[in-house]
PDB file of N, CA and C in Angstrom:
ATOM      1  N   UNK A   1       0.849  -1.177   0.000  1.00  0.00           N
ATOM      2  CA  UNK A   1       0.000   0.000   0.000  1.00  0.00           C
ATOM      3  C   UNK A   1       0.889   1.232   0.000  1.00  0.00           C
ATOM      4  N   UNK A   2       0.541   2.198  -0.857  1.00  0.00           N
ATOM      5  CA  UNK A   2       1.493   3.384  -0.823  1.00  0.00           C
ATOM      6  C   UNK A   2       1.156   4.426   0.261  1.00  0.00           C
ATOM      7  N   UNK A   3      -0.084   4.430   0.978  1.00  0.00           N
ATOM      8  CA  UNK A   3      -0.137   5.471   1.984  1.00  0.00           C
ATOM      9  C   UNK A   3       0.349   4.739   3.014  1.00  0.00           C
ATOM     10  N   UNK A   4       1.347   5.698   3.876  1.00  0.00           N
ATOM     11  CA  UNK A   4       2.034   5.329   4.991  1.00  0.00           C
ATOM     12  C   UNK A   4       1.204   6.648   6.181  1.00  0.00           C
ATOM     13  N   UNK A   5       1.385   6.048   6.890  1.00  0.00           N
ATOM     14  CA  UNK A   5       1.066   6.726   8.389  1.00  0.00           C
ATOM     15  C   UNK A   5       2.069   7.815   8.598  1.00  0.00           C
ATOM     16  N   UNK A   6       2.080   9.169   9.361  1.00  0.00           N
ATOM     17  CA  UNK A   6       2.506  10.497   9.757  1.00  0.00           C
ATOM     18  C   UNK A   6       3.837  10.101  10.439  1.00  0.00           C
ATOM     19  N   UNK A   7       3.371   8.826  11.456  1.00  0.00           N
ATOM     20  CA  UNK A   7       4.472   8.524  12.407  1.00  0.00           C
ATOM     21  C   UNK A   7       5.471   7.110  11.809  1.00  0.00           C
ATOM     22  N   UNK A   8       4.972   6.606  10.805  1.00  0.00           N
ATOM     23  CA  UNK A   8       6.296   5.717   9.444  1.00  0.00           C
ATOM     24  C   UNK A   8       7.168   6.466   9.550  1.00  0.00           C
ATOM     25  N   UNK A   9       6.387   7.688   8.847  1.00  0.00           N
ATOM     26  CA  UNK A   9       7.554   8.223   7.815  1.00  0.00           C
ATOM     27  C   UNK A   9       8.296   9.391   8.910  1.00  0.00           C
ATOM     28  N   UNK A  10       8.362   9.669   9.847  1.00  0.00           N
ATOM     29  CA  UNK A  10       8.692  10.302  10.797  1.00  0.00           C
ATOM     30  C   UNK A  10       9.939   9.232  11.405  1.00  0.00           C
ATOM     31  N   UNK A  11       9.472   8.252  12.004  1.00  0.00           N
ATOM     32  CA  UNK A  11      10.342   6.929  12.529  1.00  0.00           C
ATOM     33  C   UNK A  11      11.430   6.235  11.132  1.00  0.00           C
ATOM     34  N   UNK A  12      10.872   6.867   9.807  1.00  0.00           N
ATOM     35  CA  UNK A  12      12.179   6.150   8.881  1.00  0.00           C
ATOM     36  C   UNK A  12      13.180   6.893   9.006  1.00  0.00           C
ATOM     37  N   UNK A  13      14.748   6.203   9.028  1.00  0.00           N
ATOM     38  CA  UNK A  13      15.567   6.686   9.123  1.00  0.00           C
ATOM     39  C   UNK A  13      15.942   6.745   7.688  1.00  0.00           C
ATOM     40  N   UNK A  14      16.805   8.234   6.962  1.00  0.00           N
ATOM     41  CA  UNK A  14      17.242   8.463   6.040  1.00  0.00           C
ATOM     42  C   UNK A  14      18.243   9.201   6.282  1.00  0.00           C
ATOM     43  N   UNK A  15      19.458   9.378   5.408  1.00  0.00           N
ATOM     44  CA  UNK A  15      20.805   9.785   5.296  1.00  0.00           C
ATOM     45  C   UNK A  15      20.479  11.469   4.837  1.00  0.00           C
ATOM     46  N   UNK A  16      21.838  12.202   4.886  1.00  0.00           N
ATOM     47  CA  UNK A  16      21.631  13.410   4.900  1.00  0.00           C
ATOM     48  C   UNK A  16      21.222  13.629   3.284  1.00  0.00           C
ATOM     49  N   UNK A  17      21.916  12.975   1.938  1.00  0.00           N
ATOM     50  CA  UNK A  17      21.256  13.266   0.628  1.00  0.00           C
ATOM     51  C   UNK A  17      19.457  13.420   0.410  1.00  0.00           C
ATOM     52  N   UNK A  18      19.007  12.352   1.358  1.00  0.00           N
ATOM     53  CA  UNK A  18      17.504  12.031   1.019  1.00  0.00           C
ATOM     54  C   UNK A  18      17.184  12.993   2.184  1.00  0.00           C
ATOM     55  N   UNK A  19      17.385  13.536   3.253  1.00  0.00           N
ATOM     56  CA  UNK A  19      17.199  14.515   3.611  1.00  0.00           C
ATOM     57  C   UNK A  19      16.866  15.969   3.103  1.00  0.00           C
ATOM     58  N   UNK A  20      17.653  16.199   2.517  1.00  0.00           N
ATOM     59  CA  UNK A  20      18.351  17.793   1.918  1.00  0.00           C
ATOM     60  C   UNK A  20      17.321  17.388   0.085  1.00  0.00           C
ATOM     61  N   UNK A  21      17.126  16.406  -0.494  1.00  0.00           N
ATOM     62  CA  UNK A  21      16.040  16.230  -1.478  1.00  0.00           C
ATOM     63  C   UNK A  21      14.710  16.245  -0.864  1.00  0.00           C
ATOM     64  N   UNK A  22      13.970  15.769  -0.224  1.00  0.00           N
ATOM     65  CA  UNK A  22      12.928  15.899   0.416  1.00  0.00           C
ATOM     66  C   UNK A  22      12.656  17.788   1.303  1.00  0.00           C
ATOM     67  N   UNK A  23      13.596  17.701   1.759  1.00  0.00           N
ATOM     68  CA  UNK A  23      13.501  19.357   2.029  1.00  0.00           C
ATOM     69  C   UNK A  23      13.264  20.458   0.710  1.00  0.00           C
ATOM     70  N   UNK A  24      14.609  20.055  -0.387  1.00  0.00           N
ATOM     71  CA  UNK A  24      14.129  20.988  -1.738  1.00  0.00           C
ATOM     72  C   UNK A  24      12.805  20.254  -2.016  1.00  0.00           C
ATOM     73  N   UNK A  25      11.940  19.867  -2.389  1.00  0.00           N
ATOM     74  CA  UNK A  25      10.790  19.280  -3.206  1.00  0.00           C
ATOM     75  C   UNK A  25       9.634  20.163  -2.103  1.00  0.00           C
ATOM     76  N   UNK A  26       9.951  19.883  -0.798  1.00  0.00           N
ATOM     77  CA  UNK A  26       8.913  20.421  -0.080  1.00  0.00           C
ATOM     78  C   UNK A  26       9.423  21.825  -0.133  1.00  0.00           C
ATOM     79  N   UNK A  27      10.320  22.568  -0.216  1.00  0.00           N
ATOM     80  CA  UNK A  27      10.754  24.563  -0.505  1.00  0.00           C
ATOM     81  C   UNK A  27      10.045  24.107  -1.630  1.00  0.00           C
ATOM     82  N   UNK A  28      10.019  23.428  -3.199  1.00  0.00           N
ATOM     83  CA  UNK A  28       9.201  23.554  -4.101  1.00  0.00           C
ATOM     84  C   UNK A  28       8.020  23.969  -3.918  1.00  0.00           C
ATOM     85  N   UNK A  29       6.895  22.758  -3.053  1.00  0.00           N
ATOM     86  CA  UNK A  29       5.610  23.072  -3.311  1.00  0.00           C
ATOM     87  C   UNK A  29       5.247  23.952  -2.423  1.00  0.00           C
ATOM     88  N   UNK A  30       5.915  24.829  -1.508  1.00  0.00           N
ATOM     89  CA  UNK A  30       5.675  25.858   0.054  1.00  0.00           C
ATOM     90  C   UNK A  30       5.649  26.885  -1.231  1.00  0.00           C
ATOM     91  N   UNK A  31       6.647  27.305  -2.116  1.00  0.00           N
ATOM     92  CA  UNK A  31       6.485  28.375  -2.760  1.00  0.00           C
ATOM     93  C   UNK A  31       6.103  28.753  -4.086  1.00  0.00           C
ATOM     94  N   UNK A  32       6.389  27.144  -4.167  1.00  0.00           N
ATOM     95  CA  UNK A  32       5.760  26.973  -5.900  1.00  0.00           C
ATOM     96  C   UNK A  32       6.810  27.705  -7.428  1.00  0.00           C
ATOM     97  N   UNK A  33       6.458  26.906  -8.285  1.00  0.00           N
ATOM     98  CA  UNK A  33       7.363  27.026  -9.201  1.00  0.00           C
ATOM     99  C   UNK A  33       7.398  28.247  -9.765  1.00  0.00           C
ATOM    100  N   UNK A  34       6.461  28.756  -9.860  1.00  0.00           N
ATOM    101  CA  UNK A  34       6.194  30.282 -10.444  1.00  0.00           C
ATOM    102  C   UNK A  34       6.811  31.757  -9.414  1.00  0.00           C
ATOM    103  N   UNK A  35       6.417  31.054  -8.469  1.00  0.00           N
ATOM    104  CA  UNK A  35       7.128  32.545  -7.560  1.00  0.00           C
ATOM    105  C   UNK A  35       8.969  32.572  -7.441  1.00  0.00           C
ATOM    106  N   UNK A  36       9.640  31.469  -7.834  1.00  0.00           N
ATOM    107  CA  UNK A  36      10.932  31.290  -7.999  1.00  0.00           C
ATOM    108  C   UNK A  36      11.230  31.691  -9.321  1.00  0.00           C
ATOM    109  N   UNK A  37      10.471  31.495 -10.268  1.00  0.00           N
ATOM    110  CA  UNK A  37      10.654  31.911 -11.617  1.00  0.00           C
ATOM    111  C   UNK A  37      10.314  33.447 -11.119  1.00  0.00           C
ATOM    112  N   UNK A  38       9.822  34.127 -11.197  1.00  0.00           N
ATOM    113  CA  UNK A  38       9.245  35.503 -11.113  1.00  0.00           C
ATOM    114  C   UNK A  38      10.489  35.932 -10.153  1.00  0.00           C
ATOM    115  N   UNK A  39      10.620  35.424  -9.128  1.00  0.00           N
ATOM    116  CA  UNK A  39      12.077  36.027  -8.645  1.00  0.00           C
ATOM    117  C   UNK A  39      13.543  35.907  -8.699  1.00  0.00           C
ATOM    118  N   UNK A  40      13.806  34.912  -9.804  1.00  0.00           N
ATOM    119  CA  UNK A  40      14.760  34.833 -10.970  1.00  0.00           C
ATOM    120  C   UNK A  40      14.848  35.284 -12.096  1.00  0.00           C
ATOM    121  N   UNK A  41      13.996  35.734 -12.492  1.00  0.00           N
ATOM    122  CA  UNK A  41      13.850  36.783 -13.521  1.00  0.00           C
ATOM    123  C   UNK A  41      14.058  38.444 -12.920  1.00  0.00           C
ATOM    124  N   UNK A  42      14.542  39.177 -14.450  1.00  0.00           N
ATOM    125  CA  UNK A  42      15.424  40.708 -13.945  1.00  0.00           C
ATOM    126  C   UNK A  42      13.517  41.613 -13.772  1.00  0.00           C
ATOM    127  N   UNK A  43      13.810  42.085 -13.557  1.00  0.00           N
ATOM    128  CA  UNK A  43      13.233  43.338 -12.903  1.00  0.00           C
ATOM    129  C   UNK A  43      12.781  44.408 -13.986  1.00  0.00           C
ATOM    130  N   UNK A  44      11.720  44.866 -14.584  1.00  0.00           N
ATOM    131  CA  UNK A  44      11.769  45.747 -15.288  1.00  0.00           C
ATOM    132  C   UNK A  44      12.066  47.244 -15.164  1.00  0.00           C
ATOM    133  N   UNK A  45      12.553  47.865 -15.871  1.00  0.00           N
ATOM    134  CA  UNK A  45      13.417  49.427 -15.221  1.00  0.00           C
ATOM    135  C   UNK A  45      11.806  50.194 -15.184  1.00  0.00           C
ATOM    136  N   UNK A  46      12.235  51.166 -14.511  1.00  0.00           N
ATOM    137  CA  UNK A  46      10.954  52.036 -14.028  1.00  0.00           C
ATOM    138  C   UNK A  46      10.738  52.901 -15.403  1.00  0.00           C
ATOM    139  N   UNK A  47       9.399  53.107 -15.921  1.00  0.00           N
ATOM    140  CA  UNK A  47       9.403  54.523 -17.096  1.00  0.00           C
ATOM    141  C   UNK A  47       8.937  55.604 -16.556  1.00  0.00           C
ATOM    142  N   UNK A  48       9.630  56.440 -17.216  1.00  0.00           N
ATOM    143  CA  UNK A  48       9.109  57.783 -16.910  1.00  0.00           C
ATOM    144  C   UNK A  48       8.002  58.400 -16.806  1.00  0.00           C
ATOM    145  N   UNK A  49       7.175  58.797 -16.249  1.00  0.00           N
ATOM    146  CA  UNK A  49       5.814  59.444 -16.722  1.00  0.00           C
ATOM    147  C   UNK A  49       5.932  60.513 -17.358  1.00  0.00           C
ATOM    148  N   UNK A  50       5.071  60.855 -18.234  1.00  0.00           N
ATOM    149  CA  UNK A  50       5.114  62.322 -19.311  1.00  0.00           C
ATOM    150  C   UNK A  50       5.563  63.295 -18.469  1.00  0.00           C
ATOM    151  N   UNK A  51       4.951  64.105 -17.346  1.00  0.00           N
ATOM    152  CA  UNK A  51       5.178  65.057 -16.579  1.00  0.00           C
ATOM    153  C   UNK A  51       6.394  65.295 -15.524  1.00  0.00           C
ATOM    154  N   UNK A  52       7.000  64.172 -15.649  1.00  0.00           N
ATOM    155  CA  UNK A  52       8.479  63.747 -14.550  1.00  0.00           C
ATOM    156  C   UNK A  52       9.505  64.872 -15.181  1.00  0.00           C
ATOM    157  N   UNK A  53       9.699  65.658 -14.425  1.00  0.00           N
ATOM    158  CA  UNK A  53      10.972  66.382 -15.155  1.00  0.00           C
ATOM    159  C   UNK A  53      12.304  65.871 -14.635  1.00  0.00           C
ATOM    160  N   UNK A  54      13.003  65.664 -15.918  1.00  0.00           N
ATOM    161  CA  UNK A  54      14.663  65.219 -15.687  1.00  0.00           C
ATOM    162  C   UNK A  54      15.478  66.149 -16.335  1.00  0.00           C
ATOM    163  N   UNK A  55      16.644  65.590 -15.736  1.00  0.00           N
ATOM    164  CA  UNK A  55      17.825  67.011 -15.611  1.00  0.00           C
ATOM    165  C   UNK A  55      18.583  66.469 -17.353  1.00  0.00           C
ATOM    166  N   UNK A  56      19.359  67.434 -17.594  1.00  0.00           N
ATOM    167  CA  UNK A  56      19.704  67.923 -18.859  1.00  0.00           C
ATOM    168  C   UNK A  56      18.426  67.750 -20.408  1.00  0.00           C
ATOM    169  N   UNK A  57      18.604  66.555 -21.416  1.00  0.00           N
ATOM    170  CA  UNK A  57      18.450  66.359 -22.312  1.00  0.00           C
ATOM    171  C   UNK A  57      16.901  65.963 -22.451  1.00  0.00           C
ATOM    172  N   UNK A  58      16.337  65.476 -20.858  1.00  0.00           N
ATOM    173  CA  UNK A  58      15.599  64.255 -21.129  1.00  0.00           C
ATOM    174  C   UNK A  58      14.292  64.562 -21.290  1.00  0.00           C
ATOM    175  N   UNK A  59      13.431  65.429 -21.574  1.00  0.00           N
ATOM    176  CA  UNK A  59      12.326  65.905 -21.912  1.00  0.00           C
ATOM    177  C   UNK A  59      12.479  66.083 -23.427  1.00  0.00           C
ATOM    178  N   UNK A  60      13.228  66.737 -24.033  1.00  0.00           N
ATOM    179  CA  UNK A  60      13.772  67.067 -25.608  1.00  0.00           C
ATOM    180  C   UNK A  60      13.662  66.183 -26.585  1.00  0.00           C
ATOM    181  N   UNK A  61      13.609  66.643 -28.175  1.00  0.00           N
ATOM    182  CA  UNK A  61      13.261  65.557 -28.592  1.00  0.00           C
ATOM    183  C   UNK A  61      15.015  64.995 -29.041  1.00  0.00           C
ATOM    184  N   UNK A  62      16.175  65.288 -28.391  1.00  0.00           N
ATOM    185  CA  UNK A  62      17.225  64.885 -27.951  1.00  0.00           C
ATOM    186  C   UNK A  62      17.472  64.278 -27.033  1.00  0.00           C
ATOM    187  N   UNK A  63      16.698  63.954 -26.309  1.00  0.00           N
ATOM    188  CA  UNK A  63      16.753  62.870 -25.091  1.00  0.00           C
ATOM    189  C   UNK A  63      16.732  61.763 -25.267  1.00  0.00           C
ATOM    190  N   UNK A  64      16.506  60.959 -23.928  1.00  0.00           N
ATOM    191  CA  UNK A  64      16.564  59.683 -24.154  1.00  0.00           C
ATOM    192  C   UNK A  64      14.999  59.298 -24.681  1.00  0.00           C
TER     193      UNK A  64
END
């Protein structure tokens, strides 16, 4: 039977590899695959709003 009881799998003894795998899989599903992607990915730069005034060029149609 594949369902085991709370206190099995508590009382099995396992080595530090199957330890430290069972810990990543469970950080997996606590935060889920998408919120690690979203915070591995860069950051988009802030835009300017029309009315923001910046110093030298940057309103102009020489600006950035």
């Amino acid at each position: 039977m594949a369902y085991r009881s709370f206190h099995e799998i508590i009382d099995t003894d396992i080595d530090r590899k199957e330890f430290l795998q069972y810990l990543g899989v469970l950080l997996l599903l606590v935060t889920g695959i998408s919120g690690i992607a979203q915070s591995l990915a860069p950051t988009p730069r802030p835009r300017k709003l029309s009315g923001e005034q910046t110093a030298g060029y940057g309103n102009s149609p020489y600006g950035n």
